[in-house]
Protein backbone atom coordinates (compact mmCIF):
# COMPACT_ATOMS: atom_id res chain seq x y z
CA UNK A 1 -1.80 -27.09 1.03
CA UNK A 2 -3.58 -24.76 3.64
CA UNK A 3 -5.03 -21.55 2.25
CA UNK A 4 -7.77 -18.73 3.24
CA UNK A 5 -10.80 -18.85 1.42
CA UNK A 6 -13.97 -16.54 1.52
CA UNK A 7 -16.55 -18.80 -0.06
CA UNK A 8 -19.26 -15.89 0.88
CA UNK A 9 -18.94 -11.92 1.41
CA UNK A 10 -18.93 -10.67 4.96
CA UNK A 11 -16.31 -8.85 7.42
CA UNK A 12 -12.67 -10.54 7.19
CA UNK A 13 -13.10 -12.19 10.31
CA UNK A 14 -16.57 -14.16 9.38
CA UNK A 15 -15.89 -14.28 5.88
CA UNK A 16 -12.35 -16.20 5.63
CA UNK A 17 -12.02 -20.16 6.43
CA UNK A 18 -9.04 -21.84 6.26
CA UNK A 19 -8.95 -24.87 3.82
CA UNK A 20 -6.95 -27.49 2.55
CA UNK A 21 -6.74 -27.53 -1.09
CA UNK A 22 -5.34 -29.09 -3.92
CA UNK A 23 -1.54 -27.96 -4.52
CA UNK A 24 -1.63 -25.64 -7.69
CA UNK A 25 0.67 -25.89 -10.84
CA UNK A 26 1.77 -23.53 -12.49
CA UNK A 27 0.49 -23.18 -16.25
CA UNK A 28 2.50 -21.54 -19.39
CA UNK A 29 3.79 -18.50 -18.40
CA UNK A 30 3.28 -19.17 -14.59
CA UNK A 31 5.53 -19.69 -11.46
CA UNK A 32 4.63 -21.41 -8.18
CA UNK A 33 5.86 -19.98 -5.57
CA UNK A 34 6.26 -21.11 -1.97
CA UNK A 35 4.94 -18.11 0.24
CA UNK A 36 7.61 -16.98 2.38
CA UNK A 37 5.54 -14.08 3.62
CA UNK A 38 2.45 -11.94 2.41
CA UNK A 39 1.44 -8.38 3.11
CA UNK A 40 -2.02 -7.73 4.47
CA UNK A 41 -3.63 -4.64 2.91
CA UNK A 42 -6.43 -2.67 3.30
CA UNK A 43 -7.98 -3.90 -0.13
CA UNK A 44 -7.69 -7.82 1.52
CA UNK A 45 -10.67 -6.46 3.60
CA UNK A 46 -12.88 -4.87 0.71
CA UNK A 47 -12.17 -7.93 -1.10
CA UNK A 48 -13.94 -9.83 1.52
CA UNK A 49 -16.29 -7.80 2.00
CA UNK A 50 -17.38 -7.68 -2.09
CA UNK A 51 -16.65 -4.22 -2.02
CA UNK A 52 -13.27 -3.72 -4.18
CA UNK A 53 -13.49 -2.64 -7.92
CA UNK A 54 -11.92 -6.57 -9.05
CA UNK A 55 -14.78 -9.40 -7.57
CA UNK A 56 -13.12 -12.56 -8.00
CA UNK A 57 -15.57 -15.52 -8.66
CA UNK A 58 -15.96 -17.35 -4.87
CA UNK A 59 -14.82 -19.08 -3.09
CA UNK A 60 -11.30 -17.09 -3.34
CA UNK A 61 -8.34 -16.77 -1.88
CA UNK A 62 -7.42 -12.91 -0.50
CA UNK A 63 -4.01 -11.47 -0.08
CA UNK A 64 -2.78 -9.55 -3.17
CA UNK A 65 1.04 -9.37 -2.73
CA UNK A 66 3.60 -11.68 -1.68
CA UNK A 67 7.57 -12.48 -0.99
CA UNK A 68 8.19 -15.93 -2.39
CA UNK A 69 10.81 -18.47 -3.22
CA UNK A 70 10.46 -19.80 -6.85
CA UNK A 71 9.44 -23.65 -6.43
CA UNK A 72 8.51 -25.09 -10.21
CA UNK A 73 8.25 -22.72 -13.24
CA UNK A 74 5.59 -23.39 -16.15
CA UNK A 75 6.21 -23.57 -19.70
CA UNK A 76 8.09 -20.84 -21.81
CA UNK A 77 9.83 -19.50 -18.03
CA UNK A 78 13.17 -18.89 -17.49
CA UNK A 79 13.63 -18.01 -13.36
CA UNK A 80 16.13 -19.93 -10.96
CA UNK A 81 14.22 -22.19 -8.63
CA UNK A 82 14.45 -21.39 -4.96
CA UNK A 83 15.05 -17.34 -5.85
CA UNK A 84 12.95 -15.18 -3.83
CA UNK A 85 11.29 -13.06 -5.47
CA UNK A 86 8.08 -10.35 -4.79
CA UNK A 87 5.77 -10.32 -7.15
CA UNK A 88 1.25 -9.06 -7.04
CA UNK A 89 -1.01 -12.17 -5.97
CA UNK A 90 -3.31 -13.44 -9.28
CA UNK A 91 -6.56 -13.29 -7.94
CA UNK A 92 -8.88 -15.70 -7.37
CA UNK A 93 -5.80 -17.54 -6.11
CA UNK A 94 -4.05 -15.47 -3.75
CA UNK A 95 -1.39 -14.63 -1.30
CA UNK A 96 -2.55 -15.85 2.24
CA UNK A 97 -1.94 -19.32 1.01
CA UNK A 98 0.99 -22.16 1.38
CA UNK A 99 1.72 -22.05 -2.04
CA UNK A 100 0.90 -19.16 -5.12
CA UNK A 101 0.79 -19.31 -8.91
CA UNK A 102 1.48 -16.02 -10.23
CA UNK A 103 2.04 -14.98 -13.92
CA UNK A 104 6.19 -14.50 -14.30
CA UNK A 105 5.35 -11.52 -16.29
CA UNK A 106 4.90 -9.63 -12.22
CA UNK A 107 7.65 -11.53 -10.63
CA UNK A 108 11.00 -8.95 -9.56
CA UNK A 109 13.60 -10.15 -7.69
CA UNK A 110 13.44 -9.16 -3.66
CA UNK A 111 15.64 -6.81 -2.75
CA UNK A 112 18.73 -8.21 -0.85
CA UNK A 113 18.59 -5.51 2.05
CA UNK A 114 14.85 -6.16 2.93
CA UNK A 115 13.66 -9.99 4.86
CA UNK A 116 11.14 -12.30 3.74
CA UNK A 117 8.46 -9.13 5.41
CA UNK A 118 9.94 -6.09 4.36
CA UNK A 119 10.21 -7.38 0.94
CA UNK A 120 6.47 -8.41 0.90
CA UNK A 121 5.41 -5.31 2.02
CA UNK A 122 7.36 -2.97 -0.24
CA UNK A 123 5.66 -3.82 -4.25
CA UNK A 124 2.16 -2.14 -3.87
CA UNK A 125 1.92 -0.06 -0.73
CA UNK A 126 5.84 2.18 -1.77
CA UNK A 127 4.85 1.92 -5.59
CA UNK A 128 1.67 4.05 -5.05
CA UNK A 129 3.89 6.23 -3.02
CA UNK A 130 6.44 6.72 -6.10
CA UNK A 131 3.87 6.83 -8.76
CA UNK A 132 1.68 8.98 -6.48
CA UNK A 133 4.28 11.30 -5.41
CA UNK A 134 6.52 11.18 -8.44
CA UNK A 135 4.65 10.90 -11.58
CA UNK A 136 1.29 12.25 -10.64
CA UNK A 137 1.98 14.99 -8.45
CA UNK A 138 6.00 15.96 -9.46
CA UNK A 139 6.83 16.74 -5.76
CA UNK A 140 9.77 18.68 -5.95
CA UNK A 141 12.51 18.99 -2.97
CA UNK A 142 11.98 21.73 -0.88
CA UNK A 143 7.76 20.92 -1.24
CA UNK A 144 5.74 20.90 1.54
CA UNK A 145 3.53 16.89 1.50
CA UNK A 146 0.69 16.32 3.63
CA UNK A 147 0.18 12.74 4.05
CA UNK A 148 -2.47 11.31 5.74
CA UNK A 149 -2.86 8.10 7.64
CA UNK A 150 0.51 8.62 7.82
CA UNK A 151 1.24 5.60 10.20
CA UNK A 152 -0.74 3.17 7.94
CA UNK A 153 0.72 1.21 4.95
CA UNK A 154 0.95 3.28 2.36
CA UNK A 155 1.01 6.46 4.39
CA UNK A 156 4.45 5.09 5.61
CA UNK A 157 5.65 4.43 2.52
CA UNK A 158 4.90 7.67 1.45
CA UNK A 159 6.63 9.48 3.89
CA UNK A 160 9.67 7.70 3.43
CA UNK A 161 9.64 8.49 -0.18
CA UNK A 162 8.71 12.17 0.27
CA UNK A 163 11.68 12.46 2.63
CA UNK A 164 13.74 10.65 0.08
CA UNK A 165 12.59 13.61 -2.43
CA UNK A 166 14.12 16.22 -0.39
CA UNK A 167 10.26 17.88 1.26
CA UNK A 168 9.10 18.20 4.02
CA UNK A 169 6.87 15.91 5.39
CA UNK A 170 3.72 16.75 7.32
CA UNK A 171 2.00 13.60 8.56
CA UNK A 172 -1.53 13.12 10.24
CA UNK A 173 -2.21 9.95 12.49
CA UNK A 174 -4.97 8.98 14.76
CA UNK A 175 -3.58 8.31 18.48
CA UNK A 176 0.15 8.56 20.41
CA UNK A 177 1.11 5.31 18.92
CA UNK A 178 0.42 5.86 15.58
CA UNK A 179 2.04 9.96 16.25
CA UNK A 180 5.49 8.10 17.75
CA UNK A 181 5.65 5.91 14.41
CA UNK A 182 5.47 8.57 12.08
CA UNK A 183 7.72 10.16 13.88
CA UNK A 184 10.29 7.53 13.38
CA UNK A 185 9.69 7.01 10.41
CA UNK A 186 11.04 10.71 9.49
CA UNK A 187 8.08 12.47 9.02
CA UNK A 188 9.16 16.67 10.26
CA UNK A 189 6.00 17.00 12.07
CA UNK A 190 2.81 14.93 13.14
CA UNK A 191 -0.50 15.69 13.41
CA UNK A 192 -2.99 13.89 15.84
CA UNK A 193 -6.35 14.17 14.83
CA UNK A 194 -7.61 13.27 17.56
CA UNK A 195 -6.65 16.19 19.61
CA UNK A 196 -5.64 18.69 16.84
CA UNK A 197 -6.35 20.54 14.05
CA UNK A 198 -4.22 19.83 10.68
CA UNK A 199 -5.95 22.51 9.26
CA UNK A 200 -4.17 24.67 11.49
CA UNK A 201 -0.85 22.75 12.13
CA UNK A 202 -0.55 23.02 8.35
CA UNK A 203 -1.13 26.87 7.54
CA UNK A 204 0.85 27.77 10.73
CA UNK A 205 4.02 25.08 9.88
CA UNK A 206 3.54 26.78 6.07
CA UNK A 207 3.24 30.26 6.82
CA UNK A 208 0.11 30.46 5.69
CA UNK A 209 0.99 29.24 2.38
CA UNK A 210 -0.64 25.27 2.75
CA UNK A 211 1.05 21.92 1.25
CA UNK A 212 2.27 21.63 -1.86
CA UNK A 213 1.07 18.27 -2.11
CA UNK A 214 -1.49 15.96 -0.14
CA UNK A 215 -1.49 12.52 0.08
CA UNK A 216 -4.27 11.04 1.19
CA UNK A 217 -5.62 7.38 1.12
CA UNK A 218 -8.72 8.28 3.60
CA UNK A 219 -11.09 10.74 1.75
CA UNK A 220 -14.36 12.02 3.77
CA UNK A 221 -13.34 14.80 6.14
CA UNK A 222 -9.81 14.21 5.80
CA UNK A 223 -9.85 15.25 1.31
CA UNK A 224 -12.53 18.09 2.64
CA UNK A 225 -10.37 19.81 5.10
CA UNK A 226 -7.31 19.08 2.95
CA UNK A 227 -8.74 21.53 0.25
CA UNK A 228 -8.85 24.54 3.47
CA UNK A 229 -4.72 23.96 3.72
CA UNK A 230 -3.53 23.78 -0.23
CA UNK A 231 -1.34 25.51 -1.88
CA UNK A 232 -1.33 28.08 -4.56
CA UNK A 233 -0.81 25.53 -7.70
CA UNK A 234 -1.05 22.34 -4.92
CA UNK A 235 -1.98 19.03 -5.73
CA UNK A 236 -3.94 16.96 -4.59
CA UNK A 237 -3.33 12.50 -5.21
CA UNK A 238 -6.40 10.54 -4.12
CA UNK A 239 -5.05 7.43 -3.54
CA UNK A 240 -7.78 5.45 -1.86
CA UNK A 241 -11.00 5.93 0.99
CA UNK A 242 -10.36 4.04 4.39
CA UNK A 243 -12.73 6.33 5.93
CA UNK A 244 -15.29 4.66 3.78
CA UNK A 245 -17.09 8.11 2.37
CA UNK A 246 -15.95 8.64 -1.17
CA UNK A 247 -16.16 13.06 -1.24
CA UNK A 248 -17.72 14.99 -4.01
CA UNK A 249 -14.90 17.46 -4.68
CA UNK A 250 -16.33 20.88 -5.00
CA UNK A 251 -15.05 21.84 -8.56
CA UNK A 252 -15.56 25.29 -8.19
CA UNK A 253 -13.26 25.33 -5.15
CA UNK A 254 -10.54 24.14 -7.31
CA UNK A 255 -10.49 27.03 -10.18
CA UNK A 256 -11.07 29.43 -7.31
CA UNK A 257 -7.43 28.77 -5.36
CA UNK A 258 -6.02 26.63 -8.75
CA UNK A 259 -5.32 23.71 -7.11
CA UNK A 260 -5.15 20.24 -8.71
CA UNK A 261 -7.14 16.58 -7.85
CA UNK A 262 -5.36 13.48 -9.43
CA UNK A 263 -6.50 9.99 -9.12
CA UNK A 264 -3.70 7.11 -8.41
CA UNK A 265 -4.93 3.71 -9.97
CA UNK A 266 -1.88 2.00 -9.61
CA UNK A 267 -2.43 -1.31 -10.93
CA UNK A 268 -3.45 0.14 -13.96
CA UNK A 269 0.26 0.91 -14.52
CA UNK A 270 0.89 -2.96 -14.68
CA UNK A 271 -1.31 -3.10 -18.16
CA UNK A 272 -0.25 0.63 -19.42
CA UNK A 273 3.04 0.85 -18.37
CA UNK A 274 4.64 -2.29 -16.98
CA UNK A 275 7.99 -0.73 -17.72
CA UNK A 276 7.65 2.14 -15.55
CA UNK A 277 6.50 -0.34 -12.56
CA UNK A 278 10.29 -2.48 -13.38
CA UNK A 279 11.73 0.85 -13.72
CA UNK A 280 10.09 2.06 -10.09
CA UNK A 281 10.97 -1.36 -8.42
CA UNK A 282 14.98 -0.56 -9.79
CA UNK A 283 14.46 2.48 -7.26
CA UNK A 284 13.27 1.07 -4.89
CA UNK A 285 15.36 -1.65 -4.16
CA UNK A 286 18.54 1.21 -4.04
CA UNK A 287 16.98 3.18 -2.07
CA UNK A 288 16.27 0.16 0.64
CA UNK A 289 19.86 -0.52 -0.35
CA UNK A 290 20.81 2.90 0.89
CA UNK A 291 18.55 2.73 4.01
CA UNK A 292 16.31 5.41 2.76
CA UNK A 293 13.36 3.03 2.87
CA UNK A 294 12.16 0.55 4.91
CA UNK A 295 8.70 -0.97 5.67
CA UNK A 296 7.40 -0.89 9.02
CA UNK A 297 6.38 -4.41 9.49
CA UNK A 298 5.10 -3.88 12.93
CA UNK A 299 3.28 -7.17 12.98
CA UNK A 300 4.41 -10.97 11.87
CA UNK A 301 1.55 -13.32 12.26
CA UNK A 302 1.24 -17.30 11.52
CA UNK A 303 -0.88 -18.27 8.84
CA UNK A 304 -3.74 -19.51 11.25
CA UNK A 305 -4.00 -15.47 12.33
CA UNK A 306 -4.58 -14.29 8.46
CA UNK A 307 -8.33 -13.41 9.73
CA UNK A 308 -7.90 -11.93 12.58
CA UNK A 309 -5.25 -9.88 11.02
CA UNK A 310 -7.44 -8.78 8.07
CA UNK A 311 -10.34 -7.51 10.64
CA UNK A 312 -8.02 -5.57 12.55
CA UNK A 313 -6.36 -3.22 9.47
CA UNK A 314 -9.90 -3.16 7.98
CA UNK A 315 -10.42 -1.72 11.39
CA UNK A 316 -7.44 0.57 11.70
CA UNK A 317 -6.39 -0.79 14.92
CA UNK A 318 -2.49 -1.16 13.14
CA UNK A 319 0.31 0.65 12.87
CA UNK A 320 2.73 0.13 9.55
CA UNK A 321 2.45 -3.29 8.16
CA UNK A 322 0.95 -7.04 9.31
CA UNK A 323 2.86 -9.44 7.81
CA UNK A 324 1.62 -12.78 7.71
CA UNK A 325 4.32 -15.81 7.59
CA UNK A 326 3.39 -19.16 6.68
């Protein structure tokens, strides 16, 4: 079969070759599946770049989620060949492959309203959003989010599910393009940084009072300012740092206006609570039923474009999801 391999760490366009390897078979407890399609996220590109907190041994294979069809099932499994399913990618061996082994524990069935690309997009990027939104930060309807990057993957996802919570959703976006997305996506009002303050926008959409909750998957200047527009008992989910400057939060600042800063980890939840994740993926898939979510797969790319695709969300030159297609 054909897969992307980085046999040494550099950007995603340098670092990944595309190989033919053996065909893989599933072990005990394993499924191959045949990748229909496989979300590219922005961890594909710190993988490559030896930067993410898992370093699989090299060479490896990135992409770490996938929509498949069940092809041959190891030993002690109990799935219905050819079902397609969405499931996480088992690193070293992962998504942006022909073919993926993958530990049936992860696989869920893909939900029947989303194609082959929604449905690859919607496991990671919307269950941050849920866990972030719902179990972290308890945002309430009638709550004012902040979400930043709000036209990237899992800024989309999170306004979809804030909207689905009953707030109101600020979201912040870097250029027109990425402003018109957000906008379609539901979010009440959009802030480009570019040319405006969110600072502002915020206080004055509020006012004066701030956002209940911020969402924010960029960190530097976007967490710092974020702290200048909180509410009185807001919170704060620090989901990842796209931006590339991991902030020193100012503790003091916190006890001062009583605001809270929660991490999101949420593959942790897949060790600590892999019921919740079943439980979250149940919601999911009736709320895509009921047309309250949908990923913005703005991109669907051939396998031989995996790289290029990589470079450019590493870059943030994408709106909503790249989808690469086999």
């Amino acid at each position: 079969m054909k897969a992307w391999r980085v046999h040494e760490n550099g950007e995603p366009r340098e670092a990944m070759r595309l190989d033919e390897v053996p065909d893989p078979q599933p072990g005990p407890g394993e499924v191959l599946l045949r990748v229909r399609a496989a979300n590219v996220n922005f961890p594909d590109a710190m993988l490559c770049r030896g930067h993410y907190q898992i370093r699989p041994p090299l060479p490896f294979t990135p992409g770490v989620e996938l929509c498949g069809e069940v092809a041959a099932l190891g030993e002690g499994v109990s799935l219905d060949i050819g079902s397609r399913v969405i499931t996480p990618a088992a690193l070293p061996a992962g998504a942006f492959a022909e073919l993926a082994v993958v530990p049936a524990a992860g696989v869920l069935p893909a939900p029947e309203a989303l194609d082959d690309a929604e449905a690859a997009a919607l496991h990671i990027g919307y269950q941050t959003a849920v866990f972030g939104l719902h179990r972290r930060a308890a945002l309430r309807p009638g709550e004012t989010l902040l979400v930043h990057a709000a036209a990237g993957g899992v800024g989309s996802a999170a306004i979809q599910i804030g909207k689905a919570t009953g707030a109101t959703v600020i979201g912040v976006v870097g250029g027109p393009e990425k402003a018109k997305a957000a906008r379609e996506l539901g979010a009440d009002l959009v802030v480009d940084r570019h040319s405006e303050d969110f600072v502002a926008a915020v206080k004055e959409a509020t006012g004066g009072r701030g956002a209940d909750v911020v969402f924010d998957p960029v960190g530097g200047d976007a967490y710092t300012k974020s702290t200048k527009c909180i509410a009185f008992e807001g919170r704060i989910v620090i989901v990842g740092f796209t931006s590339g400057t991991i902030p020193a939060p100012a503790l003091n600042h916190a006890l001062v206006k009583n605001y809270s800063i929660l991490g999101l980890h949420w593959g942790l939840y897949n060790t600590h609570d892999p019921a919740a994740v079943r439980e979250c993926h149940d919601t999911l898939t009736r709320l895509a039923a009921e047309g309250l979510v949908k990923p913005l797969v703005s991109e669907r790319v051939p396998l031989a474009g995996a790289a290029d695709a990589v470079q450019r969300v590493a870059d943030g030159l994408t709106t909503g999801r790249v989808v690469i297609i086999p």
